[in-house]
Protein backbone atom coordinates (compact mmCIF):
# COMPACT_ATOMS: atom_id res chain seq x y z
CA UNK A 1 97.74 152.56 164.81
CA UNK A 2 94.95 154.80 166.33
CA UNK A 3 94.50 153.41 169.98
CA UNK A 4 96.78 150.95 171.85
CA UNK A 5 95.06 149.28 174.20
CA UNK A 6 97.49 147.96 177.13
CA UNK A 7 96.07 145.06 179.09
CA UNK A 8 93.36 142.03 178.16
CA UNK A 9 91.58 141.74 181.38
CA UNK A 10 87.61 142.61 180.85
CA UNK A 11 88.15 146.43 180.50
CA UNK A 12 90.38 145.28 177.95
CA UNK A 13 88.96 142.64 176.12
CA UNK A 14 85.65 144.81 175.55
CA UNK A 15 86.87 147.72 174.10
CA UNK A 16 89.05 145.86 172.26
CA UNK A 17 85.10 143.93 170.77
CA UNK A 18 83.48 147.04 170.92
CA UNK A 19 86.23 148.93 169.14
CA UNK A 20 86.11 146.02 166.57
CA UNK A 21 82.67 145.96 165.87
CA UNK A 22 82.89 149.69 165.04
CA UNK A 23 85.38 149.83 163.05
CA UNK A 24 87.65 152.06 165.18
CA UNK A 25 91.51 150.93 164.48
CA UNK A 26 93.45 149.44 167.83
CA UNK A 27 95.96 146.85 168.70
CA UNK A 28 95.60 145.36 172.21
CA UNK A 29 98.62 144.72 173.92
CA UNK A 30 98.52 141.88 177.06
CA UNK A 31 101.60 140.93 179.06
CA UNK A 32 101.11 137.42 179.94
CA UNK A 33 101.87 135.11 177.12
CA UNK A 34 98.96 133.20 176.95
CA UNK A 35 95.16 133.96 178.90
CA UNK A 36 95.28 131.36 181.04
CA UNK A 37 92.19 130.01 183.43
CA UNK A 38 92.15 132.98 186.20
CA UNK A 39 90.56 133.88 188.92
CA UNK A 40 86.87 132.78 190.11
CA UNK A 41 83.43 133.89 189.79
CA UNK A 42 82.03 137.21 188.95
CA UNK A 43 78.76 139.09 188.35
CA UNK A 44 77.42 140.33 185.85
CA UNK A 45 74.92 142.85 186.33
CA UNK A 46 72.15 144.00 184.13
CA UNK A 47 74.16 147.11 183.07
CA UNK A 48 77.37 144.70 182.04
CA UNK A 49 74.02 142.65 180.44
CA UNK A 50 72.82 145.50 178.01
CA UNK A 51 76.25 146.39 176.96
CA UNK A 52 77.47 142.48 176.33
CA UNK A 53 74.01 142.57 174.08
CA UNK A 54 75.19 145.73 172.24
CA UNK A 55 78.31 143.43 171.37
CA UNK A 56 75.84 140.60 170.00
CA UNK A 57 77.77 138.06 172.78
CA UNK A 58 74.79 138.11 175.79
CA UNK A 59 73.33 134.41 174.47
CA UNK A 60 77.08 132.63 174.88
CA UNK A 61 77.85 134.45 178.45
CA UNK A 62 74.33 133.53 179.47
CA UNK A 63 74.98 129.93 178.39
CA UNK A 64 78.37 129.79 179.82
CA UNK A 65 76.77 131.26 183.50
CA UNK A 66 73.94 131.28 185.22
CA UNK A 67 70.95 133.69 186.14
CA UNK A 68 70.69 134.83 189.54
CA UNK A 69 67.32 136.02 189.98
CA UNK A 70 67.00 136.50 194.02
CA UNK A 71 69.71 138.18 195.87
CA UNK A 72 69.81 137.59 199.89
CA UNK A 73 72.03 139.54 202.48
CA UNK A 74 71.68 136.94 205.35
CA UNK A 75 73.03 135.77 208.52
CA UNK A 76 75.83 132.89 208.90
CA UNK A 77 72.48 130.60 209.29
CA UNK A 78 71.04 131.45 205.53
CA UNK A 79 68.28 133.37 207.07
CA UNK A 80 67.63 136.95 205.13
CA UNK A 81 68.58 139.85 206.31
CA UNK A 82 67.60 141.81 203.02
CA UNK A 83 65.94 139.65 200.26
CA UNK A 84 65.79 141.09 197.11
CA UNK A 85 63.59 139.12 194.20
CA UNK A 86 64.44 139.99 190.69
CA UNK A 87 60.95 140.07 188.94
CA UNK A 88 60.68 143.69 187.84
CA UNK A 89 64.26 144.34 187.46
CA UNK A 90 63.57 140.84 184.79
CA UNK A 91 60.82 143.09 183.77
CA UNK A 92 62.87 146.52 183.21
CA UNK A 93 65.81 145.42 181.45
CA UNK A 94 64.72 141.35 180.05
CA UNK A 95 67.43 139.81 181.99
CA UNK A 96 68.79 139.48 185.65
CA UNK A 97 72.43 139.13 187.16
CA UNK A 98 74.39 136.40 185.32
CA UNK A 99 77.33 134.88 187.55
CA UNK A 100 79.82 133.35 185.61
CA UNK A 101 83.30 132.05 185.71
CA UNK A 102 85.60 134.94 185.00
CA UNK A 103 87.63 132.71 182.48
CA UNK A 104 85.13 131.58 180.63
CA UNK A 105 84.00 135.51 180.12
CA UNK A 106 87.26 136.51 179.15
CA UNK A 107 87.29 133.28 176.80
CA UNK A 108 84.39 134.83 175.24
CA UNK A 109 85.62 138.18 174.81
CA UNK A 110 89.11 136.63 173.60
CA UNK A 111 87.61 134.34 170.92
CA UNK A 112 85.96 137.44 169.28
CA UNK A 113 88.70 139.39 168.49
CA UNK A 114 90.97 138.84 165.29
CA UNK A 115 94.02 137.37 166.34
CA UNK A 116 96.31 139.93 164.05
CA UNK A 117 94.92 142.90 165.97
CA UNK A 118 96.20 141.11 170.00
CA UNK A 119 99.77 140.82 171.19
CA UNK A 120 100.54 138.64 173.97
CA UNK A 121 103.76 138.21 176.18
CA UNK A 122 104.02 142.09 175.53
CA UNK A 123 104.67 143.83 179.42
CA UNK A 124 104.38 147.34 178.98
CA UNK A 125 107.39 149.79 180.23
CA UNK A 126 106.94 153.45 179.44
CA UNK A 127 105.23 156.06 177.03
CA UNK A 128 106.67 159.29 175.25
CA UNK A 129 105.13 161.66 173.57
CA UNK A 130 106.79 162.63 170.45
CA UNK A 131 106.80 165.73 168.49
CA UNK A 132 105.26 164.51 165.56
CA UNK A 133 101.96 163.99 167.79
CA UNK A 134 102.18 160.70 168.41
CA UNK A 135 102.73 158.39 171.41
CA UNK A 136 105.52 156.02 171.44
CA UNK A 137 104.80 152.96 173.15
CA UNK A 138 107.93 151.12 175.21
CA UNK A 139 107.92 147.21 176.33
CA UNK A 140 110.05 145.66 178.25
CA UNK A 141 111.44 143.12 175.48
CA UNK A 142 112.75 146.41 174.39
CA UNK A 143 110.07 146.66 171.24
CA UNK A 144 108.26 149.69 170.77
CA UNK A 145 105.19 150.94 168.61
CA UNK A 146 103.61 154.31 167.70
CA UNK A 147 99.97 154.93 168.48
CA UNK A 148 97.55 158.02 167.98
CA UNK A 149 95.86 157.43 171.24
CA UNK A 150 97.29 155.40 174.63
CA UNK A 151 94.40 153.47 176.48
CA UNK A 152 95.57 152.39 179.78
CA UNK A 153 93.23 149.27 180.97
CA UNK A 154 95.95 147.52 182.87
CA UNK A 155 94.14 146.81 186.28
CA UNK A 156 94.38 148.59 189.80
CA UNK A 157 98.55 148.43 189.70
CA UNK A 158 97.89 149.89 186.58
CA UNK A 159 102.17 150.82 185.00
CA UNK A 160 100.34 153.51 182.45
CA UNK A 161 98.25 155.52 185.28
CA UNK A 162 101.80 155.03 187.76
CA UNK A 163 103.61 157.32 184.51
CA UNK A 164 100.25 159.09 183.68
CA UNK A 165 99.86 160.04 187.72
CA UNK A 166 102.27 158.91 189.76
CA UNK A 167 100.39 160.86 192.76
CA UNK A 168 97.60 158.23 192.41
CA UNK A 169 97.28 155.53 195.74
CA UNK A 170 95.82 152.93 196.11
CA UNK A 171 93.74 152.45 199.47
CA UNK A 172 93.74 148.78 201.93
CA UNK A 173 90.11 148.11 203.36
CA UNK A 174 91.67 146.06 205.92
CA UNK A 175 89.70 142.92 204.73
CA UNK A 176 90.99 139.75 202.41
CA UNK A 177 89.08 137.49 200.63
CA UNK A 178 89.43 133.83 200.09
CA UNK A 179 87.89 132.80 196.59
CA UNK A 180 87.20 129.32 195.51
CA UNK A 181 84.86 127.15 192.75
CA UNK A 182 83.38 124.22 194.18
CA UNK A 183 82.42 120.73 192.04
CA UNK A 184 79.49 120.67 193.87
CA UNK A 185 75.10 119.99 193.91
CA UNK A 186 73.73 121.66 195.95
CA UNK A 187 70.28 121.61 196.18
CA UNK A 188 67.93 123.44 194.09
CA UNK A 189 67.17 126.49 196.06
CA UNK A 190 70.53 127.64 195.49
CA UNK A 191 70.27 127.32 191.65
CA UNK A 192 69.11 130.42 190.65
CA UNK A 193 69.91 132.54 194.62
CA UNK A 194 73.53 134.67 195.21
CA UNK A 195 73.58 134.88 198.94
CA UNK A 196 76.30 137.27 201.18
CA UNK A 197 75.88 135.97 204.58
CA UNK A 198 77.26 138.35 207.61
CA UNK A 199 78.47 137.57 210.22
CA UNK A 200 81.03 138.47 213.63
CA UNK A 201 83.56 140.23 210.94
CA UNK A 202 83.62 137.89 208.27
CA UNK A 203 81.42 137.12 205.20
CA UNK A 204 80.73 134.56 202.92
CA UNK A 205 79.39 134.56 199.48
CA UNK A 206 77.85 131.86 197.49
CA UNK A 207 76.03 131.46 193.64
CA UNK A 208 76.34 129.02 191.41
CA UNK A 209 78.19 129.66 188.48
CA UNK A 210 77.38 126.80 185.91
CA UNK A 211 76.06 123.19 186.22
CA UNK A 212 77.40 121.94 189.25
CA UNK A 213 79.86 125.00 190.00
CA UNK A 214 79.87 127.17 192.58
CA UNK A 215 81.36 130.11 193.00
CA UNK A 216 82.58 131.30 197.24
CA UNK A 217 84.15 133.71 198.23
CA UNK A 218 85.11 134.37 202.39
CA UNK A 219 85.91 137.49 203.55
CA UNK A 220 88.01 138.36 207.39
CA UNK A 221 89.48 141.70 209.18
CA UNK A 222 93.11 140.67 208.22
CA UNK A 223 96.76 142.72 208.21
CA UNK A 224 97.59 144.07 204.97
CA UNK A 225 99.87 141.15 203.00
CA UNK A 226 100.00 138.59 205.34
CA UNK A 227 100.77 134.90 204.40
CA UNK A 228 98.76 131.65 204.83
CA UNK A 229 99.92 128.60 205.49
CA UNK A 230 98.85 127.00 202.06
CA UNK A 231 98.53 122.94 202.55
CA UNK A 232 96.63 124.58 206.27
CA UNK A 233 94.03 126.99 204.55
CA UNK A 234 90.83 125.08 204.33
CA UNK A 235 91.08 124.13 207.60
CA UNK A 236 92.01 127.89 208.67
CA UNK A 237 88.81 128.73 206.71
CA UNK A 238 87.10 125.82 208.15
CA UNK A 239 87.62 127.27 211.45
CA UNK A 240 86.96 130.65 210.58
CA UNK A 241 82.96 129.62 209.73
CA UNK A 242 82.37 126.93 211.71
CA UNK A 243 79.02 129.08 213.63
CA UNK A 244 78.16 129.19 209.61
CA UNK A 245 75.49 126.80 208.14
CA UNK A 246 77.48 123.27 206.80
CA UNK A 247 76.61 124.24 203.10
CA UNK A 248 80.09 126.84 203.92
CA UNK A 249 82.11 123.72 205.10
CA UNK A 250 80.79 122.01 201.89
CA UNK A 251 81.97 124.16 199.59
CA UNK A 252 85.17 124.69 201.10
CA UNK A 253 86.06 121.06 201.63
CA UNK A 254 84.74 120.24 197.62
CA UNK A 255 87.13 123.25 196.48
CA UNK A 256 90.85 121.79 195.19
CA UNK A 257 93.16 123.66 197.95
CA UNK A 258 95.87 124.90 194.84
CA UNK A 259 92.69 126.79 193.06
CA UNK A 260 91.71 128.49 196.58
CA UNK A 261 92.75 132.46 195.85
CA UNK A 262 93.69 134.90 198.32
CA UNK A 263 93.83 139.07 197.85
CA UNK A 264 93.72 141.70 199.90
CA UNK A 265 91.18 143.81 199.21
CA UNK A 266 91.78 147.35 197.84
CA UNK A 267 90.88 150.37 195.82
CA UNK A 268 91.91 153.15 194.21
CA UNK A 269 91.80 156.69 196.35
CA UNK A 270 89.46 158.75 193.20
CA UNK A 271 91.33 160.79 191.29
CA UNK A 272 90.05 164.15 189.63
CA UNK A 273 91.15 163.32 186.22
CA UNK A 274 91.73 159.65 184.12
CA UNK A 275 93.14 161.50 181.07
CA UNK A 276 96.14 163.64 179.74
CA UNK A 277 96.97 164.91 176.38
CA UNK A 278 96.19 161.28 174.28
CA UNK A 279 96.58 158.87 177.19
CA UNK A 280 93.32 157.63 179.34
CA UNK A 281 92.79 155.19 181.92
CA UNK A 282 89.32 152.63 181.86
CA UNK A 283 88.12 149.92 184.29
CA UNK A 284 90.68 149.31 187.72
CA UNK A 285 93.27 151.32 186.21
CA UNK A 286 91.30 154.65 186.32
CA UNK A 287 88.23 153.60 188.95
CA UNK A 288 88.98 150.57 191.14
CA UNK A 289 86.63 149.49 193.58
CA UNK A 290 86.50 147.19 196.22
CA UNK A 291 83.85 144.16 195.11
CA UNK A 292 80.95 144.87 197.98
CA UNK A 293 78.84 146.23 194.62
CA UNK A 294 79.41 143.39 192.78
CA UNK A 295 80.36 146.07 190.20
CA UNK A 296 83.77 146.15 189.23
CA UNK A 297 83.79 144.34 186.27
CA UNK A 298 80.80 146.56 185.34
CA UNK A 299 81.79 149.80 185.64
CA UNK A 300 84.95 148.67 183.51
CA UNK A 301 82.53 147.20 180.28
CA UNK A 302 80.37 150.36 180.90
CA UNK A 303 83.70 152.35 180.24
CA UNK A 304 84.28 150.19 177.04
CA UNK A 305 80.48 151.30 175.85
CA UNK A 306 80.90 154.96 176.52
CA UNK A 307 84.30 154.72 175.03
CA UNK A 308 83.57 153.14 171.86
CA UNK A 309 80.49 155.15 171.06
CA UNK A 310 82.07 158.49 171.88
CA UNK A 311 84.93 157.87 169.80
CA UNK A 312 82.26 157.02 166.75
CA UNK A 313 80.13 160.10 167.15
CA UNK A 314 83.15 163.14 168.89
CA UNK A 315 85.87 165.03 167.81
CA UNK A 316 88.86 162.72 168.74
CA UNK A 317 90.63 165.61 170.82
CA UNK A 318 87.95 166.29 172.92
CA UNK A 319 86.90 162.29 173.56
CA UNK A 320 88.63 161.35 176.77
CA UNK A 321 87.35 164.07 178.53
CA UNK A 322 83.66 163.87 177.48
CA UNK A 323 84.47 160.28 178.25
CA UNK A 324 85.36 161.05 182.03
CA UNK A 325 82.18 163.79 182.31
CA UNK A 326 79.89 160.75 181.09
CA UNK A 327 81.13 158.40 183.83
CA UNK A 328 82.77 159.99 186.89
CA UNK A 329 79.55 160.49 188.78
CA UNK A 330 78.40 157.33 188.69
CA UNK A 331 81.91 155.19 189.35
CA UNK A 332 82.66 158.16 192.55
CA UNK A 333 79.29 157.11 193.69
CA UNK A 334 79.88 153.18 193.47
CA UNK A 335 83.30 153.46 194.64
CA UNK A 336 82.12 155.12 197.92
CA UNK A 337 78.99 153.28 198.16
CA UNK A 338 80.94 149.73 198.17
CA UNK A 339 83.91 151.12 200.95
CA UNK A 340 81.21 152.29 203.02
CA UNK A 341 79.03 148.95 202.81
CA UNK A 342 82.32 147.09 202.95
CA UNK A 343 83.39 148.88 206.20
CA UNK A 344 79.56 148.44 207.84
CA UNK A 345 79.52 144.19 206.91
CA UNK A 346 82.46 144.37 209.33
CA UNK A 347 81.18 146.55 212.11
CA UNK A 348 82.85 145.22 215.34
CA UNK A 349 79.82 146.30 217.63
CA UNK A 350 76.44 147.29 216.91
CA UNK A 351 75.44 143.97 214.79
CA UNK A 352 72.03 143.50 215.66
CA UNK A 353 71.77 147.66 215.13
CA UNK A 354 73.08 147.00 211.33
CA UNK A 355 70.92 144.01 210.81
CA UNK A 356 67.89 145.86 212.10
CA UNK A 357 68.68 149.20 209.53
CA UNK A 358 69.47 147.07 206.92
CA UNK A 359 66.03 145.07 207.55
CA UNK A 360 64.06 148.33 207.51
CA UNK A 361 65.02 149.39 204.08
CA UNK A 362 61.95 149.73 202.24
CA UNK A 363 62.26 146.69 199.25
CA UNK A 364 60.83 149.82 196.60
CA UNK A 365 63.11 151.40 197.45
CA UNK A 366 66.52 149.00 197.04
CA UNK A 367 64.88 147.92 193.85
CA UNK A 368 64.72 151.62 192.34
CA UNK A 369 68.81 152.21 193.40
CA UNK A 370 69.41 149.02 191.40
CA UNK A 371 67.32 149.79 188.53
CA UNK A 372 69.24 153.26 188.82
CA UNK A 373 72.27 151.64 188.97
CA UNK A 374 71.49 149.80 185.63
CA UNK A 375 70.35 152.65 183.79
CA UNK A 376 72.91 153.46 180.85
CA UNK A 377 72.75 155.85 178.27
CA UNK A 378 71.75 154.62 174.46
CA UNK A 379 73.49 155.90 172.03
């Protein structure tokens, strides 16, 4: 085996297609024992966009989501705050953001890899290199394999980066976030419109997902692991946005109260290096970042394109670190950029201030960070 690839969450999944369509030998190694419906919504940003092309799949996740083509920062009424149109970022790149279910992505990712080259039900335990060169590979059913090259894309509690760098922390924003999908019309407007609305300390996201889905996601000031009281939640959340237009008291009463997700919100402190010897970290487990960017899931497919076409075109031993000098820059600056947008959504005073800065951002000049942000390198 040349690369063992531990963990099938989107990171995963696409190297594990990308790796596939060029021929480059892996196994990919998941611990649950079946991929089960998870999670809610996510975005996918034209960057994600060029590199789910690459991997001939863009068609099925646009027809399995749905194209956001205005993006509002507003207040709890729906009125804009920032309004950002998508016409010349359509123009740029031939697509805007798709929002999709994260399930049905991964189902799509899932479906197109040979069944013979994924494991499931296999937790990883431990690595060691041997002396013959190669890494042995240790799960906790007590099984083992022997790889060439260790990939570690096993999400922000990552096991492989806790033996790779066990100085590595992770970093509480002080926020959690409620997630939910609605069975829900709403009208129109909101088709083809992701909105963030702000407001005394809390957020709330909305975009529709598919036909008649819709994607939320509520966001409070809130102590690090604390419990809800779960048959109590909607109406805590109820409570929590009542000053909010209804739509948010729609969307939270249509949502089934067992599929309404709660997580603290973290990421992970950046680290100086995501390699060592044969072993490298992609996606959360070398680079999480808190979601203000919309650009987790992202930065981790952008890691499975820079991967993949590295490992086609370098000298194996040197890979992982061209890999890193490719895509530090960029992830350090996103990971930064979303803390510090995350901490200023929350500001306890000074709201109007924020509102009126954010306001007076020049709309040339939001729409040439995110055309920056989309840029990536062909190959």
């Amino acid at each position: 085996m040349r690369y063992a690839i531990i963990g099938a969450g989107i990171g995963g999944l696409t190297t594990a297609l990308a790796f596939e369509k060029k021929g480059i030998d892996y196994h990919l190694f998941e611990r649950a024992p079946e991929l089960n419906e998870v999670g809610a919504g996510i975005w996918l940003a034209p960057n994600a966009l060029q590199v789910l092309e690459s991997l001939d799949i863009l068609e099925e996740i646009q027809s399995n989501g749905n194209c956001i083509d205005r993006i509002t920062i507003g207040k709890p009424d729906l009125s804009p705050i920032s309004d950002s149109l998508q016409d010349n970022i359509l123009k740029k790149f031939g697509y805007t953001t798709v929002a999709i279910h994260r399930a049905n992505l991964q189902k799509v990712l899932f479906d197109k890899i040979p069944s013979e080259k994924i494991t499931l039900g296999k937790s990883f335990k431990e690595y060691k290199e041997l002396d013959s060169g190669k890494i042995a590979v240790f799960f906790e059913d007590g099984s083992r394999v022997e790889t060439d090259y260790l990939i570690g894309a096993d999400g922000i509690h990552s096991p492989v980066r806790k033996q790779l760098f066990p100085e590595s922390t992770t970093r509480y924003s002080g926020q959690t976030c409620w997630r939910g999908v609605a069975e829900l019309r709403l009208d129109k407007d909101y088709d083809h419109r992701g909105y963030e609305l702000w407001g005394n300390q809390i957020r709330f996201g909305i975009s529709r997902i598919a036909k008649d889905k819709v994607y939320w996601f509520a966001v409070a000031k809130e102590a690090q692991n604390s419990q809800d009281n779960t048959p109590k939640v909607k109406e805590k959340l109820q409570a929590m946005f009542v000053s909010f237009h209804p739509v948010i008291a729609q969307l939270i009463k249509a949502t089934p109260i067992e599929s309404i997700l709660k997580n603290d919100i973290y990421d992970l402190k950046p680290m100086k290096k995501w390699h060592q010897n044969k072993v490298c970290l992609l996606g959360d487990a070398g680079h999480a970042t808190t979601p203000n960017m919309g650009q987790g899931g992202a930065q981790a497919i952008e890691d499975a394109y820079y991967l993949s076409n590295l490992i086609e075109r370098e000298v194996p031993e040197d890979v992982f670190a061209l890999f890193q000098e490719k895509r530090q820059k960029k992830v350090h600056m996103i990971v930064q950029q979303s803390w510090n947008t995350g901490r200023m959504a929350h500001w306890k005073y000074g709201k109007k201030l924020r509102n009126f800065l954010v306001q007076q951002v020049p709309k040339s000049y939001i729409e040439k960070k995110m055309i920056e942000l989309y840029q990536i390198d062909k190959f």
